[in-house]
Protein backbone atom coordinates (compact mmCIF):
# COMPACT_ATOMS: atom_id res chain seq x y z
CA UNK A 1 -18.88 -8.46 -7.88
CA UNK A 2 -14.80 -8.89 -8.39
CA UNK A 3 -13.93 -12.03 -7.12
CA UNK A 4 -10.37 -11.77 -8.03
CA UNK A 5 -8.56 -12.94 -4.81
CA UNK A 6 -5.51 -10.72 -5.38
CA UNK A 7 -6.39 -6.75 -5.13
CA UNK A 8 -5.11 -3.88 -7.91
CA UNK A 9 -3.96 -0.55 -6.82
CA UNK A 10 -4.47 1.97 -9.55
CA UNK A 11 -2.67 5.68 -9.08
CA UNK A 12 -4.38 8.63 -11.27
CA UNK A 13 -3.81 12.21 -11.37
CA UNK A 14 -5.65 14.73 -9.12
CA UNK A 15 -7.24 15.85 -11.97
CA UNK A 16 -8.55 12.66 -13.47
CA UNK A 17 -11.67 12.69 -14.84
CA UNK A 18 -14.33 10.62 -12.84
CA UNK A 19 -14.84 8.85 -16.48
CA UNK A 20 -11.73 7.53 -16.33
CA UNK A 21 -11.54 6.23 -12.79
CA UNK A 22 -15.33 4.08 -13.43
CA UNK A 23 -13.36 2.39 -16.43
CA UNK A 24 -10.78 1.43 -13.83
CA UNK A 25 -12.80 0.02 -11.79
CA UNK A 26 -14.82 -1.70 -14.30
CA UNK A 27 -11.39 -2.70 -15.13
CA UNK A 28 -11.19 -4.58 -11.86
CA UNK A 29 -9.38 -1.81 -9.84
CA UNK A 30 -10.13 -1.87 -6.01
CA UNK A 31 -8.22 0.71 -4.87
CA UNK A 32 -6.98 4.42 -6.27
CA UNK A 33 -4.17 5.89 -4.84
CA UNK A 34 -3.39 10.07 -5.61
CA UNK A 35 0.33 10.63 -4.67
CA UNK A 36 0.43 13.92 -2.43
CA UNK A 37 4.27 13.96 -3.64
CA UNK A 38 2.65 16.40 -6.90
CA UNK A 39 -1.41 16.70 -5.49
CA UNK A 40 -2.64 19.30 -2.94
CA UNK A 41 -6.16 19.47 -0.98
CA UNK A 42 -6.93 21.86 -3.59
CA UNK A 43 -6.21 20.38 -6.92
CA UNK A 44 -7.71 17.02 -5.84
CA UNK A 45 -10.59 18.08 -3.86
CA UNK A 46 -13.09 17.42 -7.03
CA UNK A 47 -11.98 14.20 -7.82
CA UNK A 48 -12.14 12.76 -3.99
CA UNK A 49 -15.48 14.40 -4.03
CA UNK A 50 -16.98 12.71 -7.53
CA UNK A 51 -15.19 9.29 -6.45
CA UNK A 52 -17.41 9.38 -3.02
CA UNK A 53 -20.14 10.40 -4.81
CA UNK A 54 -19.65 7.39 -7.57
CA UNK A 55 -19.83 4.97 -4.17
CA UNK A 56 -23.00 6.17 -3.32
CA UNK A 57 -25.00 5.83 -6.58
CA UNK A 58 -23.50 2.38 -6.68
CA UNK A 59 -21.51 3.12 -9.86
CA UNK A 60 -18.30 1.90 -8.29
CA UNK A 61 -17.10 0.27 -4.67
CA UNK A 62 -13.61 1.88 -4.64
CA UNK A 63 -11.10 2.49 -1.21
CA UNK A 64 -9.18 5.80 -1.40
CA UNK A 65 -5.21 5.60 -0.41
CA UNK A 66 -3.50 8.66 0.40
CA UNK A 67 0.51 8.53 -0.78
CA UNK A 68 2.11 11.26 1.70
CA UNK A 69 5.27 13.23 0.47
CA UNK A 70 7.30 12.52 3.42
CA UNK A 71 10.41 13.67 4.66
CA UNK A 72 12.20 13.15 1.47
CA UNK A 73 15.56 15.09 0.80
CA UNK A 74 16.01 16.69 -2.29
CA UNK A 75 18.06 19.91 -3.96
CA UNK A 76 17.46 22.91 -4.75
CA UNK A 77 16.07 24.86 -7.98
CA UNK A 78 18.48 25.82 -10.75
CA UNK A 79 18.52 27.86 -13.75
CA UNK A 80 20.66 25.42 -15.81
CA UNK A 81 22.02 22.21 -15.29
CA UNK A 82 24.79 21.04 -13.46
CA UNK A 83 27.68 19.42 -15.51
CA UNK A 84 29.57 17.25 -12.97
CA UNK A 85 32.91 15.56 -14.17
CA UNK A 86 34.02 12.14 -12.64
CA UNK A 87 36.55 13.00 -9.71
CA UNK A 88 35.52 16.78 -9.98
CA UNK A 89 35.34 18.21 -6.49
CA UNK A 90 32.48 20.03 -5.32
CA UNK A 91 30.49 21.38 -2.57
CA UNK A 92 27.10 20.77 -1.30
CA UNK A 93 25.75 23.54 0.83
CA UNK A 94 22.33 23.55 3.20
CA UNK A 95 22.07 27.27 2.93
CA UNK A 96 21.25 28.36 -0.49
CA UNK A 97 22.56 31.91 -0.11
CA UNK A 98 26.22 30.67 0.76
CA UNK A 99 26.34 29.25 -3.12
CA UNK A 100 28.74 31.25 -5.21
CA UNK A 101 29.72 28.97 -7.80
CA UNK A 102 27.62 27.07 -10.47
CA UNK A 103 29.16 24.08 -9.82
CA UNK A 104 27.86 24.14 -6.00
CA UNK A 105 24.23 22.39 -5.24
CA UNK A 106 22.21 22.74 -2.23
CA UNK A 107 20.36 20.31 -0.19
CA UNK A 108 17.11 20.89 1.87
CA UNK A 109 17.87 18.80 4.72
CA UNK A 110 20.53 20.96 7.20
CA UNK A 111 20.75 17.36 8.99
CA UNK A 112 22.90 16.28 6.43
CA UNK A 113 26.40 17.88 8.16
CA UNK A 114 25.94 15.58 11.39
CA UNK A 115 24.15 12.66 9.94
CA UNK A 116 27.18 11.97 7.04
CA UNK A 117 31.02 10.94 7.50
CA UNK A 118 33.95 11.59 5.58
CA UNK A 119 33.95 8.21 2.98
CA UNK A 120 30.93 7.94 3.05
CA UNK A 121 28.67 7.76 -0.13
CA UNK A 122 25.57 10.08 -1.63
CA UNK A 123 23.84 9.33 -4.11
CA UNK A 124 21.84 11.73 -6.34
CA UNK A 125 19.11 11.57 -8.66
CA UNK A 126 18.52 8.14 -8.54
CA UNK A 127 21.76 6.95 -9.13
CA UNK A 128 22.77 9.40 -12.06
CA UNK A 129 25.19 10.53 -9.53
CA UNK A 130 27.60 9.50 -6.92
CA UNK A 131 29.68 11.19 -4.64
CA UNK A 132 32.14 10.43 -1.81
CA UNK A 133 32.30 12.41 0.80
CA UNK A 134 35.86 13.95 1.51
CA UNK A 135 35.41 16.65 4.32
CA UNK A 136 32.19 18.27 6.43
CA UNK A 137 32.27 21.91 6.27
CA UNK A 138 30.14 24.35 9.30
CA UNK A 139 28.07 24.63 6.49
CA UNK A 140 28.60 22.03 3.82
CA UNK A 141 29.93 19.03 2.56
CA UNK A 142 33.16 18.73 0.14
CA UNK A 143 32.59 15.98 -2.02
CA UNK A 144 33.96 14.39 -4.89
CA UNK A 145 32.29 12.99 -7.87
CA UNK A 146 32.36 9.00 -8.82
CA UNK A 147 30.80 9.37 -12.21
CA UNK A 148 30.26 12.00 -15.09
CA UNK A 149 26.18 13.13 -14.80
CA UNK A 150 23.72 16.16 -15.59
CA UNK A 151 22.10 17.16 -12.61
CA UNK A 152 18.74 19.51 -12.41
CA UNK A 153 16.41 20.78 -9.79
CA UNK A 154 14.64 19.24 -7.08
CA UNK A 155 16.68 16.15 -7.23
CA UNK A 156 16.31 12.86 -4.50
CA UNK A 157 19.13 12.78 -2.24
CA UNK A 158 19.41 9.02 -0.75
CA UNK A 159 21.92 8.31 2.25
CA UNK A 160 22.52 4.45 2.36
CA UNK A 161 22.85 3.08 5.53
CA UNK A 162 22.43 6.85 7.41
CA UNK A 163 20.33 7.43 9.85
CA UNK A 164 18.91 10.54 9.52
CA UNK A 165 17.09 12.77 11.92
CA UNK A 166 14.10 13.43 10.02
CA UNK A 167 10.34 13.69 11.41
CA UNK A 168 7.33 10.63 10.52
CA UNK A 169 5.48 13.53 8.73
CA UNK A 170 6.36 16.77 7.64
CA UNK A 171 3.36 20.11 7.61
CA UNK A 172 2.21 19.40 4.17
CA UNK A 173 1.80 15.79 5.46
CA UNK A 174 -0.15 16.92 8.55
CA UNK A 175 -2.38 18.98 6.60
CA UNK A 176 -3.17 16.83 3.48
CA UNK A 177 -4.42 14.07 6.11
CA UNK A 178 -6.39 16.49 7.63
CA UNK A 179 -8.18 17.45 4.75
CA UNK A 180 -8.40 13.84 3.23
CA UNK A 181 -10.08 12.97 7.09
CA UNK A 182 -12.97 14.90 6.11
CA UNK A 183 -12.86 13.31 2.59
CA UNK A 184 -13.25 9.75 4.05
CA UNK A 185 -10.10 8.21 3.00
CA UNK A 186 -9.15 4.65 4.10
CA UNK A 187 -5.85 4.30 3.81
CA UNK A 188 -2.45 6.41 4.52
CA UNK A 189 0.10 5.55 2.50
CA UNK A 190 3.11 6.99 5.02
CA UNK A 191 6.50 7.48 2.65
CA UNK A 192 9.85 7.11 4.17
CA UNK A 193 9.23 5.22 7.24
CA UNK A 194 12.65 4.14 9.34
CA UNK A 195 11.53 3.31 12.88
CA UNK A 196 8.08 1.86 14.57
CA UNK A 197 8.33 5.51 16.16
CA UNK A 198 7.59 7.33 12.88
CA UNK A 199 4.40 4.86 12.51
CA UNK A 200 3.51 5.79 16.63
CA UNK A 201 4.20 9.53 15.69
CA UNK A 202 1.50 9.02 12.48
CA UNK A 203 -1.29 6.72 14.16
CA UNK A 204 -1.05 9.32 17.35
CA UNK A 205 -1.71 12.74 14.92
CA UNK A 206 -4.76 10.45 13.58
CA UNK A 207 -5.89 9.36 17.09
CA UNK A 208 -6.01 12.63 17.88
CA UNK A 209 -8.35 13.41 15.08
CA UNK A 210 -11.08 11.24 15.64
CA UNK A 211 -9.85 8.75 12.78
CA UNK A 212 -8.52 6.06 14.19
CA UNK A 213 -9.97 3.37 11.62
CA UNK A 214 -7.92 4.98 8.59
CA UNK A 215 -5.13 2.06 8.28
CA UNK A 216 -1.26 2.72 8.12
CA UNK A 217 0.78 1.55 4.82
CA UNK A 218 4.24 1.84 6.19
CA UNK A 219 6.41 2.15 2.50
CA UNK A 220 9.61 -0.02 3.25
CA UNK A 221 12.16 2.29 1.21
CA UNK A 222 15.19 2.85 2.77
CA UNK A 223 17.81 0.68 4.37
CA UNK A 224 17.04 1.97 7.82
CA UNK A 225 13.48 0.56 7.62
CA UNK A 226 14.62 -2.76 6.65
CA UNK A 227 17.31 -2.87 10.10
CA UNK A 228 13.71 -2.14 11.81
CA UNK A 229 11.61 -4.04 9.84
CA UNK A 230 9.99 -6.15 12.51
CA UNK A 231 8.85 -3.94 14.82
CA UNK A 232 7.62 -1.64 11.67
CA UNK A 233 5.62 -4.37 10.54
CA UNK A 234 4.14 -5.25 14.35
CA UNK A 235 3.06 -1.09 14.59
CA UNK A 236 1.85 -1.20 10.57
CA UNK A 237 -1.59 -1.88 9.62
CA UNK A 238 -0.04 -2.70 5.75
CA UNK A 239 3.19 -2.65 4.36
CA UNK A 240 4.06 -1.53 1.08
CA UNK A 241 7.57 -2.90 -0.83
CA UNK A 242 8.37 0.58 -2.58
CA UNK A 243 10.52 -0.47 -4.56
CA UNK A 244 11.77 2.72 -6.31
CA UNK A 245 13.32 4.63 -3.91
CA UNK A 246 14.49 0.75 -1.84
CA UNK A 247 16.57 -0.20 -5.39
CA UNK A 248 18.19 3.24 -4.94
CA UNK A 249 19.64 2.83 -1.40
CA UNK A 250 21.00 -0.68 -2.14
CA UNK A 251 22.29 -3.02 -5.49
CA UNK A 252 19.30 -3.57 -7.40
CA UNK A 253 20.60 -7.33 -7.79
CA UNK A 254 19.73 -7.21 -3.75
CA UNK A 255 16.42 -6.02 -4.17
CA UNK A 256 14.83 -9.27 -4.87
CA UNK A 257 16.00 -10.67 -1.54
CA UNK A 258 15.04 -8.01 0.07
CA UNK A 259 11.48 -7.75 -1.14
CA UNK A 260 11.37 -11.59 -0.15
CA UNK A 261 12.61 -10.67 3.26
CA UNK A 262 9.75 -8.00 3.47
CA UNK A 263 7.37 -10.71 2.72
CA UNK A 264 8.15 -13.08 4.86
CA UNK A 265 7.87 -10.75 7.83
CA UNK A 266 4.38 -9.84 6.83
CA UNK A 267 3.21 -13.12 6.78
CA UNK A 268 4.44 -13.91 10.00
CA UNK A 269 2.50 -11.57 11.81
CA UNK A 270 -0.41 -11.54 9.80
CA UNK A 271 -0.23 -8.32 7.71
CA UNK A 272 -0.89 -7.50 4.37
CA UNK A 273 1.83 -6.61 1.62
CA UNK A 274 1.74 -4.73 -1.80
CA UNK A 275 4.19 -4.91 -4.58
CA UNK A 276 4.66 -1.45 -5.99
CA UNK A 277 6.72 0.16 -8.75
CA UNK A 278 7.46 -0.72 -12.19
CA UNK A 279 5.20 -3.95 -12.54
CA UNK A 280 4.22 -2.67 -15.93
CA UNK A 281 6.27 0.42 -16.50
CA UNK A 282 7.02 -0.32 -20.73
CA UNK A 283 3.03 0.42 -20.45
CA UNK A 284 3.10 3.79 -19.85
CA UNK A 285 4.36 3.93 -23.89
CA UNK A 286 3.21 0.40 -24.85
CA UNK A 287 -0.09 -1.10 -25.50
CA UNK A 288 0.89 -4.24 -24.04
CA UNK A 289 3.82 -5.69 -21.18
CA UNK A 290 6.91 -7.10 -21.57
CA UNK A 291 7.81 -10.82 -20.99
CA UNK A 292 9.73 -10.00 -17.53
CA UNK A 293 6.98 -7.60 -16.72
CA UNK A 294 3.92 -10.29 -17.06
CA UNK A 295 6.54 -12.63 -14.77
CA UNK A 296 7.02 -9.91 -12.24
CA UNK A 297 3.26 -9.72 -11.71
CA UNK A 298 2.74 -13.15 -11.94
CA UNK A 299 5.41 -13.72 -9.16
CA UNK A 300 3.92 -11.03 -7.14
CA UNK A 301 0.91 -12.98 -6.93
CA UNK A 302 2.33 -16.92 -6.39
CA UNK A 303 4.66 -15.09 -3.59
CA UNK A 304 1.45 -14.56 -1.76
CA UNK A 305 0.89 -10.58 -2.18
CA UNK A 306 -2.51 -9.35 -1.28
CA UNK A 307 -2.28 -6.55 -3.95
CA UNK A 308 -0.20 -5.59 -6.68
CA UNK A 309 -0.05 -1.36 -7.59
CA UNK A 310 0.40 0.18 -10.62
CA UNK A 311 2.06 3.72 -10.56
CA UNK A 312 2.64 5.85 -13.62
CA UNK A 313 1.33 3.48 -16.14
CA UNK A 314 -2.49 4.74 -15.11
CA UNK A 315 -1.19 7.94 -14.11
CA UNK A 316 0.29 9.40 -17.09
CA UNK A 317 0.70 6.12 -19.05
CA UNK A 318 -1.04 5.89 -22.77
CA UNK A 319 -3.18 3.01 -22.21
CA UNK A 320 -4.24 3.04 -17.88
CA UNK A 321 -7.24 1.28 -18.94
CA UNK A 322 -5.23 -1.57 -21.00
CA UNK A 323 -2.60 -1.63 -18.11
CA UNK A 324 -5.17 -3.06 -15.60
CA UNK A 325 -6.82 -5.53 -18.17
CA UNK A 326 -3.60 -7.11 -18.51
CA UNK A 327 -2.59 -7.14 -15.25
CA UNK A 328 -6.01 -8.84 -13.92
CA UNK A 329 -5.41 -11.72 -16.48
CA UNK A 330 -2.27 -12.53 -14.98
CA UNK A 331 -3.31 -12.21 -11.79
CA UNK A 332 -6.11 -14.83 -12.49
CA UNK A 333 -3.60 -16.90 -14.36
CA UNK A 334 -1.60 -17.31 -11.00
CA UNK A 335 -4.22 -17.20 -8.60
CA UNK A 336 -5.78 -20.52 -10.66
CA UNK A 337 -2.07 -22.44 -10.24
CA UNK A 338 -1.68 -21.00 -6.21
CA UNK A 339 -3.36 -23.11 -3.65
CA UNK A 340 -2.95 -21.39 -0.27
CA UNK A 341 -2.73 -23.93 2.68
CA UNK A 342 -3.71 -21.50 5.66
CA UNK A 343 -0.56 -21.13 7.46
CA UNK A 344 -0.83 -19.35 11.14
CA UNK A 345 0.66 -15.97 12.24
CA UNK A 346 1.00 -13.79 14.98
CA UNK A 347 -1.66 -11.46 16.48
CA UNK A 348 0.40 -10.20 19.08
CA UNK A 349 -2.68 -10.12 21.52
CA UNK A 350 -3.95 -11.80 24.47
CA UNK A 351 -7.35 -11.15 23.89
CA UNK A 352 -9.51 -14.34 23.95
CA UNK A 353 -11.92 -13.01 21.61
CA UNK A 354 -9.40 -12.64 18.76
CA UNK A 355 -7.80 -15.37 19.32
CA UNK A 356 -11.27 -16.91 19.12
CA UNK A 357 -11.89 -15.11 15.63
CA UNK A 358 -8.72 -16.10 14.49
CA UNK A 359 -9.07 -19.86 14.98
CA UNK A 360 -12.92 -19.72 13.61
CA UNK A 361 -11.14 -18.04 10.35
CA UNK A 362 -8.41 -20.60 10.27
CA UNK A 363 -10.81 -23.84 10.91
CA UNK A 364 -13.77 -21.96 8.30
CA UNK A 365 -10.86 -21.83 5.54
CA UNK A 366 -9.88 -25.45 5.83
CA UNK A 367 -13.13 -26.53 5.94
CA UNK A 368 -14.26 -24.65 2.59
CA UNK A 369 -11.37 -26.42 1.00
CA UNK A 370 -12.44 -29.82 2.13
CA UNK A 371 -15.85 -29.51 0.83
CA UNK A 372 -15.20 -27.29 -2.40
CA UNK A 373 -17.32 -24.44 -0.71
CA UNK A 374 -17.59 -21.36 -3.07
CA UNK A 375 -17.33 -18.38 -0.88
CA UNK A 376 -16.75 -17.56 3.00
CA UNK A 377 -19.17 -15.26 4.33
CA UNK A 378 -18.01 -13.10 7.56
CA UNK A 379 -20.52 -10.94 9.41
CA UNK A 380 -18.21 -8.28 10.58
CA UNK A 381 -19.28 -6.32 13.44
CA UNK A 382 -15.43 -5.16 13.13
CA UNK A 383 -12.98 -5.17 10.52
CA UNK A 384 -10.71 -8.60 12.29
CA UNK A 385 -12.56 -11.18 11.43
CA UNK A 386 -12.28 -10.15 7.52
CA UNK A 387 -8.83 -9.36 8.51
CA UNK A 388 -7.94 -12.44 9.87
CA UNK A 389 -9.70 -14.54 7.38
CA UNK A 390 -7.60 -12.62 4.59
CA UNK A 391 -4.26 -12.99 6.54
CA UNK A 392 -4.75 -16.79 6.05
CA UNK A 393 -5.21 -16.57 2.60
CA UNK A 394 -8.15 -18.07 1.27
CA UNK A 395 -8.54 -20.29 -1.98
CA UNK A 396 -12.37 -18.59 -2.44
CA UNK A 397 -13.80 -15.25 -1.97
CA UNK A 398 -14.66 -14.09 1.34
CA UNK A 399 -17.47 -11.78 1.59
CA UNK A 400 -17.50 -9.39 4.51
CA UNK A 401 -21.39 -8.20 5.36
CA UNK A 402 -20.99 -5.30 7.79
CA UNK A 403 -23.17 -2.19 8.87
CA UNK A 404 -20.48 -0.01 9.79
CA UNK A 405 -18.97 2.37 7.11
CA UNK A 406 -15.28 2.72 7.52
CA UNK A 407 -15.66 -1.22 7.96
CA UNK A 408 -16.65 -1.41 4.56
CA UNK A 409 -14.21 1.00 2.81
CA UNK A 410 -11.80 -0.53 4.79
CA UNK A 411 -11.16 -3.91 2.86
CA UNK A 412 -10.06 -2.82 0.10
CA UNK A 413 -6.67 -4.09 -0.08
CA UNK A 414 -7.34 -6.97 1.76
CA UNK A 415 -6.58 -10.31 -0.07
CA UNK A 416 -9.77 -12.17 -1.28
CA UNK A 417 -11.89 -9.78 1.33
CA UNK A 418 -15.21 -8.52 -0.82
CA UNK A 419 -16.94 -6.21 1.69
CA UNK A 420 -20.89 -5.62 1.38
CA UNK A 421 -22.67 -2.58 2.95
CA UNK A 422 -26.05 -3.26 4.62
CA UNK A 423 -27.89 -0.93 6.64
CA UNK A 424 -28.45 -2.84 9.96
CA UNK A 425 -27.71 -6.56 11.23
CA UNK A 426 -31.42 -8.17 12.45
CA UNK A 427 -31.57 -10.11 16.15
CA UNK A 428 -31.85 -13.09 14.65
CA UNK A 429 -28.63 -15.27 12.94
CA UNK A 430 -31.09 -16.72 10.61
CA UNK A 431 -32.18 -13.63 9.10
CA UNK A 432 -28.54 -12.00 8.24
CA UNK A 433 -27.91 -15.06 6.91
CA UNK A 434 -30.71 -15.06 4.30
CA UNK A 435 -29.76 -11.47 3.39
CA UNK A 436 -26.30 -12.76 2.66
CA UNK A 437 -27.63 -15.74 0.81
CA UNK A 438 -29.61 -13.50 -1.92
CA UNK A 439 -27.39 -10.77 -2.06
CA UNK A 440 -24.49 -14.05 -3.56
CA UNK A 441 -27.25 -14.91 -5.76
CA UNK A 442 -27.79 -11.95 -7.42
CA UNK A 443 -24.24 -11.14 -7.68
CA UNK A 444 -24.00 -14.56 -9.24
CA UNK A 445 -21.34 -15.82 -6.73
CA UNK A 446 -23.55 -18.96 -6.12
CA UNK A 447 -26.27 -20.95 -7.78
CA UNK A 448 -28.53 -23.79 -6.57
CA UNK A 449 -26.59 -27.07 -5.01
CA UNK A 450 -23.85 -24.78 -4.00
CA UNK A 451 -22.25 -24.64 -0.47
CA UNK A 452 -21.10 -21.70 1.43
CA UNK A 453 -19.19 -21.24 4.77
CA UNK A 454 -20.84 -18.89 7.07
CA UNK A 455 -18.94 -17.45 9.99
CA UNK A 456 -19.63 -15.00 12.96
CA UNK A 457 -18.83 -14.07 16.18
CA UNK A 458 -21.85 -12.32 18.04
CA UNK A 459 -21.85 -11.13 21.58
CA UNK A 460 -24.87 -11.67 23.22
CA UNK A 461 -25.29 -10.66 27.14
CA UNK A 462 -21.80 -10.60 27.25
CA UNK A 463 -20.98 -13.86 26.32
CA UNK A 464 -19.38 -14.87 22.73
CA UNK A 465 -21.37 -16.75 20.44
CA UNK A 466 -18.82 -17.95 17.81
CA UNK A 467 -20.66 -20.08 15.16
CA UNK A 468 -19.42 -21.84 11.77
CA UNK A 469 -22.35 -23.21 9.28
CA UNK A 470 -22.17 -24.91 6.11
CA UNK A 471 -25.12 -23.82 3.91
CA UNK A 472 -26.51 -25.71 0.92
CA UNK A 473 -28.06 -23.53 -1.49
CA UNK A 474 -31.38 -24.82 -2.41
């Protein structure tokens, strides 16, 4: 068993063979993510199916994260390049058959006319060009350029500071959940999230499906997202720092205080983060990182991420496999000089029972530290008492025994969380424990002399029976 507190996030293509994504795990890869950005039901329908299959047999214990498209704006398709000039005047229409003139571009979202003002900035393909707005049109914008630039199809569109009046989710978003629902996925990955209403919008559409255990990733991307960032992160199961498209809408100097920001919000109210994009992008060439790449990670991990993702250097990168070997030694190599001391956060609940759970968690960490336990065990009839245990950060593994399947598969991200599968909890305490106790040993988690924190909350004729033990392994 991984007992590497900090999780990796590993994206492949749709089409990756199952080969490939064993090594990954092998690798020490918890979960794989397939962006739906370039995958369809379709082309990925194999893969999801071999990966669930791979569970089964035992071969790996991987969570599956769906990346939705999302209401992105983009151009449209050309049939050469556009040469733009700095301080060339141009015009960007949102009906493609109104362009007459090469040096025109069109943009998919009509919201664009009403959601811009004259002044105001756009900014293209990532940068590679800006323009100033100087008049709105009935049907497009007159802008001029800031900076020479080639310009194909299908470009990004980013408007700083704009709110626009796009949906959470957009068909293909609708539909690719629908058919990853039946694929057991555990995670949705929602892309361009600006309010807590496009998270209400998503977890409604799901609630309505009967899947109302698959967990939320809100990506934080866009300035708008970060001026809502707190009640995002209250309505979010995860959160995601995506930092791509979030170094686009502002300075990248800022984006370092930003992604600090994000963090500190998380921990606040209990909710797990992951640093995304670029952690080891000179690896999709390279067989090994750079210097500021194997510091990037390493921050990552002292700054108290629960996982760290890795993007296009398993995707299409030349050595995946290498990419996550290196990455899990620098995780371990902050992870052994990071001593977490437990620090509380806000359920937002008045429930006694999880506030209940959440001080056992609290009290169970502290107390493995004290005595040098070497793992936490939670018997989760749920998925909040791993979830709270996590949120506190423990110094050890915590291993999560529960019966229930989406349970399981749904700890993947979860800091230090290692989630077991057994087929049904006995009557008696005594007994689950002693199944925990041997399933440690033979994952050679523990040996004899050992101690191990054992936690549970069991209802039992309707009264909570919260119990902590300290074990001795004989």
């Amino acid at each position: 068993m991984q007992t590497q507190l900090t999780k990796i996030i590993a994206t492949v293509k749709d089409d990756c063979p199952i080969d490939k994504v064993i090594q990954l795990y092998n690798a020490w890869v918890d979960v794989i993510r397939i962006n739906f950005t370039h995958a369809t039901p379709e082309s990925s329908q194999k893969l999801l199916e071999e990966i669930n299959k791979s569970n089964k047999q035992g071969y790996t214990h991987l969570s599956i994260l769906l990346d939705t498209k999302g209401p992105d704006i983009r151009t449209g398709i050309r049939k050469e390049p556009l040469q733009v000039k700095k301080n060339q005047i141009f015009n960007i229409y949102i009906d493609e058959t109104k362009i007459t003139k090469n040096s025109d571009i069109f943009c998919d979202y009509a919201g664009i006319l009403k959601d811009v003002k004259p002044g105001q900035e756009i900014i293209i393909d990532s940068w590679l060009l800006l323009v100033e707005v100087k008049e709105i049109k009935k049907d497009h914008l007159i802008v001029k350029a800031l900076n020479d630039a080639e310009i194909w199809s299908k470009r990004h569109i980013n408007l700083p500071w704009v709110k626009v009046s796009l949906p959470a989710m957009i068909e293909k978003d609708r539909t690719d959940i629908l058919f990853w629902i039946k694929m057991w996925i555990s995670y949705v990955a929602a892309s361009f999230i600006r309010t807590w209403e496009n998270v209400r919008e998503i977890r409604n559409f799901l609630d309505k499906n009967w899947w109302k255990h698959v967990k939320i990733i809100s990506k934080i991307e866009n300035k708008e997202a970060l001026e809502n960032l707190e009640d995002i992160v209250k309505k979010s199961d995860w959160i995601m720092v995506a930092r791509w498209d979030l170094g686009i809408e502002m300075p990248i100097y800022e984006l370092p205080v930003y992604q600090k920001k994000i963090l500190d919000m998380c921990f606040q109210y209990g909710k797990p983060v992951i640093i995304a994009t670029e952690l080891m992008k000179s690896m999709v060439n390279n067989p090994f990182p750079t210097r500021a790449e194997v510091s990037d990670v390493y921050n990552s991990v002292i700054m108290r991420a629960d996982a760290v993702m890795l993007s296009d250097e398993t995707a299409i990168g030349k050595y995946p496999i290498k990419a996550v070997q290196y990455m899990e030694k620098i995780v371990g190599e902050a992870e052994k000089t990071t001593t977490n001391k437990h620090k509380d956060f806000d359920i937002q609940t008045t429930d006694e029972s999880e506030i209940l759970k959440k001080a056992l968690s609290r009290y169970a960490l502290m107390l493995a530290d004290e005595i040098h336990a070497k793992a936490v065990v939670a018997f989760s009839y749920s998925w909040n008492l791993a979830r709270y245990l996590s949120a506190l950060k423990p110094n050890i593994p915590v291993i999560s025994f529960t019966e229930d399947f989406e349970t399981h598969y749904s700890m993947g991200i979860n800091f230090g969380v290692f989630s077991k599968k057994i087929r049904k909890f006995s009557k008696h305490m005594s007994e689950d424990q002693e199944i925990a106790i041997e399933a440690l040993k033979e994952e050679k988690m523990i040996k004899k002399w050992d101690q191990i924190i054992i936690i549970w909350v069991r209802l039992y004729n309707w009264i909570r029976q919260p119990q902590i033990r300290v074990v001795p392994i004989v």
